[in-house]
PDB file of N, CA and C in Angstrom:
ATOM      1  N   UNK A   1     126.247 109.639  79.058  1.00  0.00           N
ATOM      2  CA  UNK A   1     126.279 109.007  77.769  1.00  0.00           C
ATOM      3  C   UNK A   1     125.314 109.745  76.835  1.00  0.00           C
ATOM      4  N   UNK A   2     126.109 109.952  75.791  1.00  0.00           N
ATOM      5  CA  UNK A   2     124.779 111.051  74.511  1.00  0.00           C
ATOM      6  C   UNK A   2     123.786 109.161  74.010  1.00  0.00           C
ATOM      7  N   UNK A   3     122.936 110.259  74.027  1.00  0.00           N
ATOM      8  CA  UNK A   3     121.148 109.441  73.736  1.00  0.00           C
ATOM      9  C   UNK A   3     121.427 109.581  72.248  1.00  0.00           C
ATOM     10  N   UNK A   4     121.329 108.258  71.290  1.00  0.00           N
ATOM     11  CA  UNK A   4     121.156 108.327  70.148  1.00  0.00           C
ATOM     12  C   UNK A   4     120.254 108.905  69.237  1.00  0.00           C
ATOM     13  N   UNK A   5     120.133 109.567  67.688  1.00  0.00           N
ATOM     14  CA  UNK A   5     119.189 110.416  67.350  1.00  0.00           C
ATOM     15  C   UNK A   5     118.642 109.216  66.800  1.00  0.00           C
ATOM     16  N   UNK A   6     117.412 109.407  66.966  1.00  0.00           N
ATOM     17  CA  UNK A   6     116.102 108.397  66.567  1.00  0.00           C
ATOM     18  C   UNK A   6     115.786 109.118  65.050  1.00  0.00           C
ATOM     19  N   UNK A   7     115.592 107.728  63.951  1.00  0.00           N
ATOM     20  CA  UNK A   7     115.011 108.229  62.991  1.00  0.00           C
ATOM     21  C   UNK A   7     113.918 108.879  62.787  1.00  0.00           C
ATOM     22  N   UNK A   8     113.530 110.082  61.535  1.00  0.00           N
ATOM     23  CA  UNK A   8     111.961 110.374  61.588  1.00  0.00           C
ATOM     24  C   UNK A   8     111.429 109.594  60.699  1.00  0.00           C
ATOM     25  N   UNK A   9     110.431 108.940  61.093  1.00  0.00           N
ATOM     26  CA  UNK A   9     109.391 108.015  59.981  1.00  0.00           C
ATOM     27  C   UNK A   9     108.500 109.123  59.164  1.00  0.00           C
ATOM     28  N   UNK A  10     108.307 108.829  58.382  1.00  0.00           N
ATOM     29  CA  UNK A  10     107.200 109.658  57.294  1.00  0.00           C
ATOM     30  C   UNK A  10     105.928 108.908  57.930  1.00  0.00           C
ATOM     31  N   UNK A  11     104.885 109.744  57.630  1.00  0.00           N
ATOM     32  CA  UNK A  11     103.726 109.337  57.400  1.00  0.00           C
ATOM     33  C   UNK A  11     103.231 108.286  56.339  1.00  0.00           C
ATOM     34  N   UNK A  12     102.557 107.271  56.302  1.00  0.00           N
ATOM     35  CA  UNK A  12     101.798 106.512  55.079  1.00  0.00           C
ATOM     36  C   UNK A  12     101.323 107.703  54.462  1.00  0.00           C
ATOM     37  N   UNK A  13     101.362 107.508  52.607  1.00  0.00           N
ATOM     38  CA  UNK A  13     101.255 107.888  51.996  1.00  0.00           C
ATOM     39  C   UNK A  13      99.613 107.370  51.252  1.00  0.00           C
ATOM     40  N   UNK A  14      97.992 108.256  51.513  1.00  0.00           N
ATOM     41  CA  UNK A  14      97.074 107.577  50.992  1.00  0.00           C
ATOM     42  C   UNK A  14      96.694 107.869  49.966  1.00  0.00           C
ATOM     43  N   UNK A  15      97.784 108.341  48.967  1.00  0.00           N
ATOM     44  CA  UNK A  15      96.913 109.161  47.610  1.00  0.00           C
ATOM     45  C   UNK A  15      98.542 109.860  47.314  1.00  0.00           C
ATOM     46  N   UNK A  16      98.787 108.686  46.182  1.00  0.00           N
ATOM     47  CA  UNK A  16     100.285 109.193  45.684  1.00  0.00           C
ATOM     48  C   UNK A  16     100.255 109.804  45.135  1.00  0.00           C
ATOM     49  N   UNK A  17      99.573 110.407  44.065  1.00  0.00           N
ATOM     50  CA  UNK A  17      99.096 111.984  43.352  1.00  0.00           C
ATOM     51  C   UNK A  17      98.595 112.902  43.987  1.00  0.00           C
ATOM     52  N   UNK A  18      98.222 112.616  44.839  1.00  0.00           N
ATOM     53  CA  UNK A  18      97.843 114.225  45.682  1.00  0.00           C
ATOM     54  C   UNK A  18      99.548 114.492  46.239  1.00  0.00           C
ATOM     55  N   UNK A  19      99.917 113.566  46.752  1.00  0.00           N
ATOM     56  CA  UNK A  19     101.427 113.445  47.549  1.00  0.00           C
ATOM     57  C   UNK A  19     102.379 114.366  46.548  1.00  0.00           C
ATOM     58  N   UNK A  20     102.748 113.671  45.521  1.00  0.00           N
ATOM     59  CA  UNK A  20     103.474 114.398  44.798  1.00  0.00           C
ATOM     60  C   UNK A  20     103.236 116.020  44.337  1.00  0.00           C
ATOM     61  N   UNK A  21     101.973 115.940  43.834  1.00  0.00           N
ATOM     62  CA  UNK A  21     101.258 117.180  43.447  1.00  0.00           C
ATOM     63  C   UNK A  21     101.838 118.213  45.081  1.00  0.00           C
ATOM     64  N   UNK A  22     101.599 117.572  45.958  1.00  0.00           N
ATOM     65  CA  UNK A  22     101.663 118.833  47.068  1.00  0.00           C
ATOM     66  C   UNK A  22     103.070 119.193  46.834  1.00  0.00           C
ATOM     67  N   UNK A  23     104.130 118.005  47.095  1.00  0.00           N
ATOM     68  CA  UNK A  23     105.440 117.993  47.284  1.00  0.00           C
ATOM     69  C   UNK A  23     106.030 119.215  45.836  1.00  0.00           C
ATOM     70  N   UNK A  24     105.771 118.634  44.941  1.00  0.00           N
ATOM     71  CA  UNK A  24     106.235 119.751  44.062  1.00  0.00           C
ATOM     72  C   UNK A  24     105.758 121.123  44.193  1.00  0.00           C
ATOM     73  N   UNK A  25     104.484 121.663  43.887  1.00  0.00           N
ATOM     74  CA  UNK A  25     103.769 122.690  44.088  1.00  0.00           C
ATOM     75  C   UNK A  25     104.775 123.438  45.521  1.00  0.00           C
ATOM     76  N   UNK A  26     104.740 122.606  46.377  1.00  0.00           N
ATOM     77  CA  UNK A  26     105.592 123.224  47.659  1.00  0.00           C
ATOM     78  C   UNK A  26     106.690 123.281  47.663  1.00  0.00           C
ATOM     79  N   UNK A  27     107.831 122.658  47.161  1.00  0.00           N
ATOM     80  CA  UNK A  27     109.157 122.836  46.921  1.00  0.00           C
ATOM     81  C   UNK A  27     108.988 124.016  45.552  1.00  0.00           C
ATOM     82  N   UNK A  28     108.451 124.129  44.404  1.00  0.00           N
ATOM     83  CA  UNK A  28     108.443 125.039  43.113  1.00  0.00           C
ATOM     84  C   UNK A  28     108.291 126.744  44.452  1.00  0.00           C
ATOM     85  N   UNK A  29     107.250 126.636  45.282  1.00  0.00           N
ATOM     86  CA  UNK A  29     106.563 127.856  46.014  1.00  0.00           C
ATOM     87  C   UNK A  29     108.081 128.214  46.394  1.00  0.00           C
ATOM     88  N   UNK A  30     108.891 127.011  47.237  1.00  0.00           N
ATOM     89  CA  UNK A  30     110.382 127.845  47.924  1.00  0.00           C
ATOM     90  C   UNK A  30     111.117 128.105  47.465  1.00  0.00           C
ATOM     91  N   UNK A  31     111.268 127.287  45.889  1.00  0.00           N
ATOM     92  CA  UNK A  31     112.114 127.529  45.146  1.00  0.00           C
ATOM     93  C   UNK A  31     112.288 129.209  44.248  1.00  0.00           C
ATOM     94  N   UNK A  32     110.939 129.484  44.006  1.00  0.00           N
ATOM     95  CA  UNK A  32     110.654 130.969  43.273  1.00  0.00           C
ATOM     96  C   UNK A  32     111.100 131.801  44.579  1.00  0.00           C
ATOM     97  N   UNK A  33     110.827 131.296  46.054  1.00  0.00           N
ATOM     98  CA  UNK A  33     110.847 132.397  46.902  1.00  0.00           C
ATOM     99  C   UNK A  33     112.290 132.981  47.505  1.00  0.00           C
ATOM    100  N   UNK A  34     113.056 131.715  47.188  1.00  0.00           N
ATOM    101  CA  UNK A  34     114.290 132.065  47.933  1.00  0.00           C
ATOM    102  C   UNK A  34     115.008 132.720  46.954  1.00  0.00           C
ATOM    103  N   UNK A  35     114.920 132.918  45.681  1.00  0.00           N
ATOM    104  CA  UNK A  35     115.828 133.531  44.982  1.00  0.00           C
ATOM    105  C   UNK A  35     115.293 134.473  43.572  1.00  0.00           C
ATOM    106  N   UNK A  36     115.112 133.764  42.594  1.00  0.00           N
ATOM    107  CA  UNK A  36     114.298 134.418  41.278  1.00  0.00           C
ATOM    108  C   UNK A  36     113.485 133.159  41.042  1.00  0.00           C
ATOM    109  N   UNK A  37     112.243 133.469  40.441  1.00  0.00           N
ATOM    110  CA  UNK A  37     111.572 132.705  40.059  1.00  0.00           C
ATOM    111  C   UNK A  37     112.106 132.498  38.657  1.00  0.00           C
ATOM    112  N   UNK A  38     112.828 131.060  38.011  1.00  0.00           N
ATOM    113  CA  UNK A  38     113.596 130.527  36.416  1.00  0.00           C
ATOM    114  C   UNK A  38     113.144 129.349  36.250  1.00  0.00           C
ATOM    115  N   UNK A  39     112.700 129.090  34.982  1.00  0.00           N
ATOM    116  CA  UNK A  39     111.760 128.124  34.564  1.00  0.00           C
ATOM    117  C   UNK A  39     112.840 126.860  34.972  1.00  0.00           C
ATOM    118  N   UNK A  40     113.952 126.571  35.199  1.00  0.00           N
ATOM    119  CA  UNK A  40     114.390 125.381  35.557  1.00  0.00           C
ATOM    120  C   UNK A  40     113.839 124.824  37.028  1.00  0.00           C
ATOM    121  N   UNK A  41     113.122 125.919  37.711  1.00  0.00           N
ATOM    122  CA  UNK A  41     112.492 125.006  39.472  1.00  0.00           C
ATOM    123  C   UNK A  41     111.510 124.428  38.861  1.00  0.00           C
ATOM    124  N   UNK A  42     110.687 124.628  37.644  1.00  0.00           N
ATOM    125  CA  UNK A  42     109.536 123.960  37.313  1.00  0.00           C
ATOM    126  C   UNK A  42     109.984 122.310  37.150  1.00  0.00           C
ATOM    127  N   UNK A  43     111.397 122.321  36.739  1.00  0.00           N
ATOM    128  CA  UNK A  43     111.665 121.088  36.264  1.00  0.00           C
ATOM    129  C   UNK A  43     112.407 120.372  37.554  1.00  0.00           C
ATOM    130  N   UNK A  44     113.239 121.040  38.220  1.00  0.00           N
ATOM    131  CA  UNK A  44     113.592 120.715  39.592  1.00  0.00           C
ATOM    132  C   UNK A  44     112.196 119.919  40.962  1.00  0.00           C
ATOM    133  N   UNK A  45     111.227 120.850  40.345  1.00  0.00           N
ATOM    134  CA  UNK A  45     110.417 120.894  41.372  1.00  0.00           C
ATOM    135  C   UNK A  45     109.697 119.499  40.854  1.00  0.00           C
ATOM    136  N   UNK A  46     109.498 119.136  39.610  1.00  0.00           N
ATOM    137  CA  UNK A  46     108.839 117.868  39.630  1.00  0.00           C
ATOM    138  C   UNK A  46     109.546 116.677  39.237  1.00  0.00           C
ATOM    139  N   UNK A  47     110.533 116.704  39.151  1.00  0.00           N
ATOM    140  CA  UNK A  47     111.918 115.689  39.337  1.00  0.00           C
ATOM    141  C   UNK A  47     112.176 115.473  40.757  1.00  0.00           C
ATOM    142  N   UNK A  48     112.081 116.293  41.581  1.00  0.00           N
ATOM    143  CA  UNK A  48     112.287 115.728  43.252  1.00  0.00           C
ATOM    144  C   UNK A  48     111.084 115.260  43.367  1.00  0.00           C
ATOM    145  N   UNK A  49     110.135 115.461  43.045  1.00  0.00           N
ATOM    146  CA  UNK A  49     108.937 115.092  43.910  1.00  0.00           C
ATOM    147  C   UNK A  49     108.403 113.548  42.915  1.00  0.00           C
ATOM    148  N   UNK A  50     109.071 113.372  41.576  1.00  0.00           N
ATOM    149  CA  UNK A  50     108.822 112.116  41.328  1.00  0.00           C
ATOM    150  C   UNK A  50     109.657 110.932  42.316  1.00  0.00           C
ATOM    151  N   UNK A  51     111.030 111.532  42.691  1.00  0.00           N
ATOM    152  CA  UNK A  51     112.409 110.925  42.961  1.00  0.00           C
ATOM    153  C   UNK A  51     111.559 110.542  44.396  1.00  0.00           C
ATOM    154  N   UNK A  52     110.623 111.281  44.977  1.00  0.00           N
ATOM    155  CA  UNK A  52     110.192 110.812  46.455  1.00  0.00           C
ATOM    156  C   UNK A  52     109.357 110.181  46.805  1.00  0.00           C
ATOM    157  N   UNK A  53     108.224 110.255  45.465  1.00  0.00           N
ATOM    158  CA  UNK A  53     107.297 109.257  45.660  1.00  0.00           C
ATOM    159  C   UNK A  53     108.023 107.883  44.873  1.00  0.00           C
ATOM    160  N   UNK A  54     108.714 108.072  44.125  1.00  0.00           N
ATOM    161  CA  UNK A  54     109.348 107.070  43.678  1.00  0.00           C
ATOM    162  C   UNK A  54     109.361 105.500  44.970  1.00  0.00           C
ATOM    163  N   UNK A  55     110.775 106.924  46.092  1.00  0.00           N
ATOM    164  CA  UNK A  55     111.128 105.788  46.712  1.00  0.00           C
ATOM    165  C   UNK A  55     110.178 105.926  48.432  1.00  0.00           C
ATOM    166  N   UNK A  56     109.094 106.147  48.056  1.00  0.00           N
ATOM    167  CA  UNK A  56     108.388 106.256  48.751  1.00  0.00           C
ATOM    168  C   UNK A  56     107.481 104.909  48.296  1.00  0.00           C
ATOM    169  N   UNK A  57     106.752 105.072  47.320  1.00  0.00           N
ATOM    170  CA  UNK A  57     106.381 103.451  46.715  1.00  0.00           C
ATOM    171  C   UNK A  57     107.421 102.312  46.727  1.00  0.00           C
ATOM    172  N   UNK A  58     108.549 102.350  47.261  1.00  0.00           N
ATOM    173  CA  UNK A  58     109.330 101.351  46.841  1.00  0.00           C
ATOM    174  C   UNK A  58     109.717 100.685  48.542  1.00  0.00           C
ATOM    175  N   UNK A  59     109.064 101.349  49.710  1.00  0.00           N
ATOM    176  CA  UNK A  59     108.876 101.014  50.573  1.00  0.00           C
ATOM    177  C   UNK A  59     109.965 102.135  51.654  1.00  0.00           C
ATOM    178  N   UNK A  60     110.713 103.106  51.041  1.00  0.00           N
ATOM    179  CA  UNK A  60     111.319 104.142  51.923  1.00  0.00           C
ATOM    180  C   UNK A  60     110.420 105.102  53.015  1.00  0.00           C
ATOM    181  N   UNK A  61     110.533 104.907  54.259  1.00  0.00           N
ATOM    182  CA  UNK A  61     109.346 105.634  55.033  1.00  0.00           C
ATOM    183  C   UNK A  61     110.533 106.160  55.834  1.00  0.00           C
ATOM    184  N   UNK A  62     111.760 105.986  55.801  1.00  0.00           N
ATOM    185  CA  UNK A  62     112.612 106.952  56.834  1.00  0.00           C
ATOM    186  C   UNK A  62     112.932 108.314  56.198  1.00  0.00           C
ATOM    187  N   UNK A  63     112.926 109.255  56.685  1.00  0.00           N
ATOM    188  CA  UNK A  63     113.184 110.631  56.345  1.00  0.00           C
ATOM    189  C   UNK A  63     114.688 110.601  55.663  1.00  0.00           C
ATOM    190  N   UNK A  64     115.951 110.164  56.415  1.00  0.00           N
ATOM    191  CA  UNK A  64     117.355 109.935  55.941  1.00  0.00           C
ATOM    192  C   UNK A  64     117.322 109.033  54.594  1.00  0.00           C
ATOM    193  N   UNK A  65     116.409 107.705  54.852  1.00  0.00           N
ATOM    194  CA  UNK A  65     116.911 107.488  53.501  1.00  0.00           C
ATOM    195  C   UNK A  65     116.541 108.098  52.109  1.00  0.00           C
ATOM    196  N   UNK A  66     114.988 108.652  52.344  1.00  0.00           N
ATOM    197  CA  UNK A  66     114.393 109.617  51.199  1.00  0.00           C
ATOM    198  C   UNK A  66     115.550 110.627  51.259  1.00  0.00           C
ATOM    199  N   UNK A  67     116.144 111.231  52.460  1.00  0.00           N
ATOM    200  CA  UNK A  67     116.998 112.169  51.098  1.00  0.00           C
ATOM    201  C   UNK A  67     117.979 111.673  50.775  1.00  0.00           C
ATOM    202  N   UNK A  68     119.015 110.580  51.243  1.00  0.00           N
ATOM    203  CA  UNK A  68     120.132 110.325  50.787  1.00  0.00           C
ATOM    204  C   UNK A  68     119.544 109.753  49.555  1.00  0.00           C
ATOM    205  N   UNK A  69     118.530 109.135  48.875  1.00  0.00           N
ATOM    206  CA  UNK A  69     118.194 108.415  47.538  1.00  0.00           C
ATOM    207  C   UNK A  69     117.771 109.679  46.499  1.00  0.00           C
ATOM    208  N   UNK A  70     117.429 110.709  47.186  1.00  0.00           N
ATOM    209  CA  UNK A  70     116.619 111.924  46.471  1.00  0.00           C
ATOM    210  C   UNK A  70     117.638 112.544  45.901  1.00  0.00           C
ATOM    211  N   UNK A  71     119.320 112.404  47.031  1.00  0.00           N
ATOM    212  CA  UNK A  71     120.838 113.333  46.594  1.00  0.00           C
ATOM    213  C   UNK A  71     120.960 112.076  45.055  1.00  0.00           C
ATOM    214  N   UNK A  72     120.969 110.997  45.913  1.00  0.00           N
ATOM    215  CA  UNK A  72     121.840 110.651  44.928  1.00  0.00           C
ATOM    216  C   UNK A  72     121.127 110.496  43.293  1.00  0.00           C
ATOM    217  N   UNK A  73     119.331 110.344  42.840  1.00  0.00           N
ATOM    218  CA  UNK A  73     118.714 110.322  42.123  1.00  0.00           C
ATOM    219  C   UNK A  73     118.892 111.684  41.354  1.00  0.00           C
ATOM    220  N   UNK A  74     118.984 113.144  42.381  1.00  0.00           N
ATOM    221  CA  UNK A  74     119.256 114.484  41.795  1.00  0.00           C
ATOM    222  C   UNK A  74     120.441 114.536  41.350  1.00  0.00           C
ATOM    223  N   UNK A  75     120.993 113.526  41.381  1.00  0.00           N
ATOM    224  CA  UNK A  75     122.763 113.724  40.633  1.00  0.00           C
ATOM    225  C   UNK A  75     122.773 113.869  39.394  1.00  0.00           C
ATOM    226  N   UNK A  76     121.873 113.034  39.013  1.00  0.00           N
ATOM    227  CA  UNK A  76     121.451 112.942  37.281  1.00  0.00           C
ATOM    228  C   UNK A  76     121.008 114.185  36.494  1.00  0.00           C
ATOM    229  N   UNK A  77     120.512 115.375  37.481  1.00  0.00           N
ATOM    230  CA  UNK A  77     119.774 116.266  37.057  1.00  0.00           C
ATOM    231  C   UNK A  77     120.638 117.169  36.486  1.00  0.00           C
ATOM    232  N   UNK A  78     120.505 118.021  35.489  1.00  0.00           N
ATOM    233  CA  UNK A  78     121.253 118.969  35.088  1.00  0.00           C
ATOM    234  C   UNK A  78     121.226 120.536  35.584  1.00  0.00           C
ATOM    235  N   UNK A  79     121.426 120.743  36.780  1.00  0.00           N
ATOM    236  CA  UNK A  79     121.535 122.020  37.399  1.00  0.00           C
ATOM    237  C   UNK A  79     122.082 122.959  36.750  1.00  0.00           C
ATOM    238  N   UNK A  80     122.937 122.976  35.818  1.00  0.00           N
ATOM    239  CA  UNK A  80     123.001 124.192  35.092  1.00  0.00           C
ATOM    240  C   UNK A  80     122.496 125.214  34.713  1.00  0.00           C
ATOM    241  N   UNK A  81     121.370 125.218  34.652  1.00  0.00           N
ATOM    242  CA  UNK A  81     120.398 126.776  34.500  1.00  0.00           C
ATOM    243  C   UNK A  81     119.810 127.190  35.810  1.00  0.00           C
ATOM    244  N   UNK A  82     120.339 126.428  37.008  1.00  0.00           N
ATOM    245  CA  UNK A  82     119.879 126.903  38.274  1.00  0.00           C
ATOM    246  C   UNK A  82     120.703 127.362  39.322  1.00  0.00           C
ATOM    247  N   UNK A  83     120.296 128.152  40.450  1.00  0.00           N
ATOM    248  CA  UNK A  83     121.214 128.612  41.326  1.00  0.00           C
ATOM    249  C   UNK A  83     121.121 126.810  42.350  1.00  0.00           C
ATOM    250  N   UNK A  84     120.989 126.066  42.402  1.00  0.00           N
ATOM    251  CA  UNK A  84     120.825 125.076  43.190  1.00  0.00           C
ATOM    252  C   UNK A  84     121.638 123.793  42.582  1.00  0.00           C
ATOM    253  N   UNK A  85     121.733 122.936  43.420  1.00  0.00           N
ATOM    254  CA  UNK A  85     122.282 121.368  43.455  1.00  0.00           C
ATOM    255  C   UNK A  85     121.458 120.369  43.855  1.00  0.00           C
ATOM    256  N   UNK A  86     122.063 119.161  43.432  1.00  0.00           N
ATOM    257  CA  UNK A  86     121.252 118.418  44.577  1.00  0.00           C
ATOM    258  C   UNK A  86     121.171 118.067  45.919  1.00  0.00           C
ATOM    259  N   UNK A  87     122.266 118.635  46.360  1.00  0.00           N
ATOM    260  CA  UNK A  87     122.336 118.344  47.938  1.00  0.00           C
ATOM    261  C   UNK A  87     121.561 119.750  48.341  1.00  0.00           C
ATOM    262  N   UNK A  88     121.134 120.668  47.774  1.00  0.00           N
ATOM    263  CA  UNK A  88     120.263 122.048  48.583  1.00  0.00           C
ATOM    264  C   UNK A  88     118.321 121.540  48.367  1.00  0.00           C
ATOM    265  N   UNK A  89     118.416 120.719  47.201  1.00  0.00           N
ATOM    266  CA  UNK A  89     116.876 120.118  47.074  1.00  0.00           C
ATOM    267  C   UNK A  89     116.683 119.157  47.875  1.00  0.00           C
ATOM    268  N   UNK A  90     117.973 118.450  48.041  1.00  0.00           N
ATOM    269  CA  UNK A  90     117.528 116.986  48.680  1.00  0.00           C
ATOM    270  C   UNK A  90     117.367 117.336  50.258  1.00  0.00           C
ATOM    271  N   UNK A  91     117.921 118.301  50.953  1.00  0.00           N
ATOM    272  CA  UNK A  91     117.683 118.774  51.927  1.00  0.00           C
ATOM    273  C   UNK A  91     116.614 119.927  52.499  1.00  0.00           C
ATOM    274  N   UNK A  92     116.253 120.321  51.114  1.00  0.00           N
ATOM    275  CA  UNK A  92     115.054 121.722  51.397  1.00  0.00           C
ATOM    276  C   UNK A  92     114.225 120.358  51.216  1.00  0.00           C
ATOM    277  N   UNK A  93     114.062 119.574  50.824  1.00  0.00           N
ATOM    278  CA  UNK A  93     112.334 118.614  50.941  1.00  0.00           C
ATOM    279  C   UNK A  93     112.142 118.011  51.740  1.00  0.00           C
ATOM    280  N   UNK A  94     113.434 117.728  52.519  1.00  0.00           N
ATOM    281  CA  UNK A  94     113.089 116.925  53.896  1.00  0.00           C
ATOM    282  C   UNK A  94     112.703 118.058  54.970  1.00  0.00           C
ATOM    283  N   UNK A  95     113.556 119.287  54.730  1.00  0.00           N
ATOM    284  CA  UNK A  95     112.772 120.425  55.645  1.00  0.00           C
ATOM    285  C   UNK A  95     111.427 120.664  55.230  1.00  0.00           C
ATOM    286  N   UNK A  96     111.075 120.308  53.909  1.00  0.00           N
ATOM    287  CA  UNK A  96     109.271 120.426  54.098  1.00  0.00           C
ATOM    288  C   UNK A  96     108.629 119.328  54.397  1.00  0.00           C
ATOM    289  N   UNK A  97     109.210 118.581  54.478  1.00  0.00           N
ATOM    290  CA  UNK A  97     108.419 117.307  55.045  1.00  0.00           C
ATOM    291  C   UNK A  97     108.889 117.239  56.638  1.00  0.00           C
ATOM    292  N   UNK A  98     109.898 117.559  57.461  1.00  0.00           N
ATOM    293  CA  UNK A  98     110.097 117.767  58.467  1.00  0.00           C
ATOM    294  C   UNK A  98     108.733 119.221  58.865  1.00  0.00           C
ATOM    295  N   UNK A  99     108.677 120.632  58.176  1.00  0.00           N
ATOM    296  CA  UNK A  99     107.946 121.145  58.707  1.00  0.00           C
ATOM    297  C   UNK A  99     106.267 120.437  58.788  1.00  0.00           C
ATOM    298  N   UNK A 100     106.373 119.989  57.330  1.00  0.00           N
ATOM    299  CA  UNK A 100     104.605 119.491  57.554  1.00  0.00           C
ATOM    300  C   UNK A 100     104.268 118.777  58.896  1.00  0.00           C
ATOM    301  N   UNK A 101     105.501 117.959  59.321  1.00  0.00           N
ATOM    302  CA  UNK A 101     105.279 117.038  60.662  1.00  0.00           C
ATOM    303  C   UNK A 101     105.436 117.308  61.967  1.00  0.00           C
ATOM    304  N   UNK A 102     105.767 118.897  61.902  1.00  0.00           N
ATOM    305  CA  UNK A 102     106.020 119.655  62.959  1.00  0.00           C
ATOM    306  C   UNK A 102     107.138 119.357  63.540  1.00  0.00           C
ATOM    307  N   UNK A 103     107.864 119.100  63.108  1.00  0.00           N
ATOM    308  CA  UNK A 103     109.424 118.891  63.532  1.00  0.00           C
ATOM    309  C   UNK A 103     110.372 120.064  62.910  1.00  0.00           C
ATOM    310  N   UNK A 104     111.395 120.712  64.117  1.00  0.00           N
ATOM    311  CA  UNK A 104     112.256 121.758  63.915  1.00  0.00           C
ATOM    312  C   UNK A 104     113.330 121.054  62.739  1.00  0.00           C
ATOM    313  N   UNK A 105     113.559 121.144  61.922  1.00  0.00           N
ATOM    314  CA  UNK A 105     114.421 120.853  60.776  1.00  0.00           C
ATOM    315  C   UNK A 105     116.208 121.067  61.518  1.00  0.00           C
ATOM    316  N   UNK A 106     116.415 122.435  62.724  1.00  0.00           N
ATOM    317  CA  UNK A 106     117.702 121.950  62.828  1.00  0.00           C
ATOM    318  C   UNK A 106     117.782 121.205  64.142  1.00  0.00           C
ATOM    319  N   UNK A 107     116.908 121.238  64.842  1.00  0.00           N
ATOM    320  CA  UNK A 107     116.951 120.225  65.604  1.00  0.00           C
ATOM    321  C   UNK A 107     116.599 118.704  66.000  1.00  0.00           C
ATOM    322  N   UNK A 108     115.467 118.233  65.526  1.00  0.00           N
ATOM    323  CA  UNK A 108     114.547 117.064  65.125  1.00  0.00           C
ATOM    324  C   UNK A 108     113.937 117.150  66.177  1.00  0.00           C
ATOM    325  N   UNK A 109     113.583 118.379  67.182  1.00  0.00           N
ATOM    326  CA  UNK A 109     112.548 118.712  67.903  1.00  0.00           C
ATOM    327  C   UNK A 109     111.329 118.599  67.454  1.00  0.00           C
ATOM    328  N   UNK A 110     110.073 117.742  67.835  1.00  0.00           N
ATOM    329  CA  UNK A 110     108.637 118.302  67.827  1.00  0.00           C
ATOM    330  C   UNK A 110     108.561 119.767  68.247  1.00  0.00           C
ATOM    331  N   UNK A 111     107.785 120.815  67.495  1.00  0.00           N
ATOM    332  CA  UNK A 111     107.613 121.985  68.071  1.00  0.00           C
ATOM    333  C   UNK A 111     105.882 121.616  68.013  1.00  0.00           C
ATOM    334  N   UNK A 112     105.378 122.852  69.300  1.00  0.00           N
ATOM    335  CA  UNK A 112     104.033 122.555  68.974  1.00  0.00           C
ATOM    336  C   UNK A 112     103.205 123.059  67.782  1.00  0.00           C
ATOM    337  N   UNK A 113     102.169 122.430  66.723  1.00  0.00           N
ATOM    338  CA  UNK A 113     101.335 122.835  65.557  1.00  0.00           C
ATOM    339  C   UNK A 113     100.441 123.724  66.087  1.00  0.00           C
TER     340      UNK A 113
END
């Protein structure tokens, strides 16, 4: 019988401005890196990271539901001046929040820190 995948919980959040501040700063860093650095990740980058502390204050601590609320909040966004969507943000932030926690992003393996 396959073993069901267990959700990942986030960490408590003790300092929602440092939180965000990292989250953007770190999604803007992957965003310049994976492709050209264009002033629209500046705006990408702090639109996801409001969208997470958002529903992070609103009591979201599962990893799935922060991004399915992050896709559907980035819907609103106007991607047009970017090579990206919202389903490539809403999934690159859970891979940085999956790496910060030491978890393999395609597997939901702990790897060791």
């Amino acid at each position: 019988m396959t073993e069901p995948v267990l959700p990942i919980i986030l960490a408590p959040v003790e300092d929602w401005s440092q939180e965000q501040t990292w989250l953007e700063a770190t999604l803007l860093r992957w965003l310049d890196a994976e492709y050209l650095p264009e002033p629209a990740n500046q705006m990408i980058a702090r639109q996801a990271a409001q969208a997470y502390i958002r529903q992070r204050m609103e009591g979201e601590d599962s990893l799935d539901g922060v991004n399915l609320a992050m896709l559907a909040e980035m819907q609103g966004f106007d991607f047009s001046q970017s090579f990206y969507g919202e389903f490539a943000i809403a999934n690159i932030v859970s891979e940085i929040l999956m790496d910060r926690m030491g978890v393999e992003p395609c597997c939901g393996l702990t790897r060791p820190i």
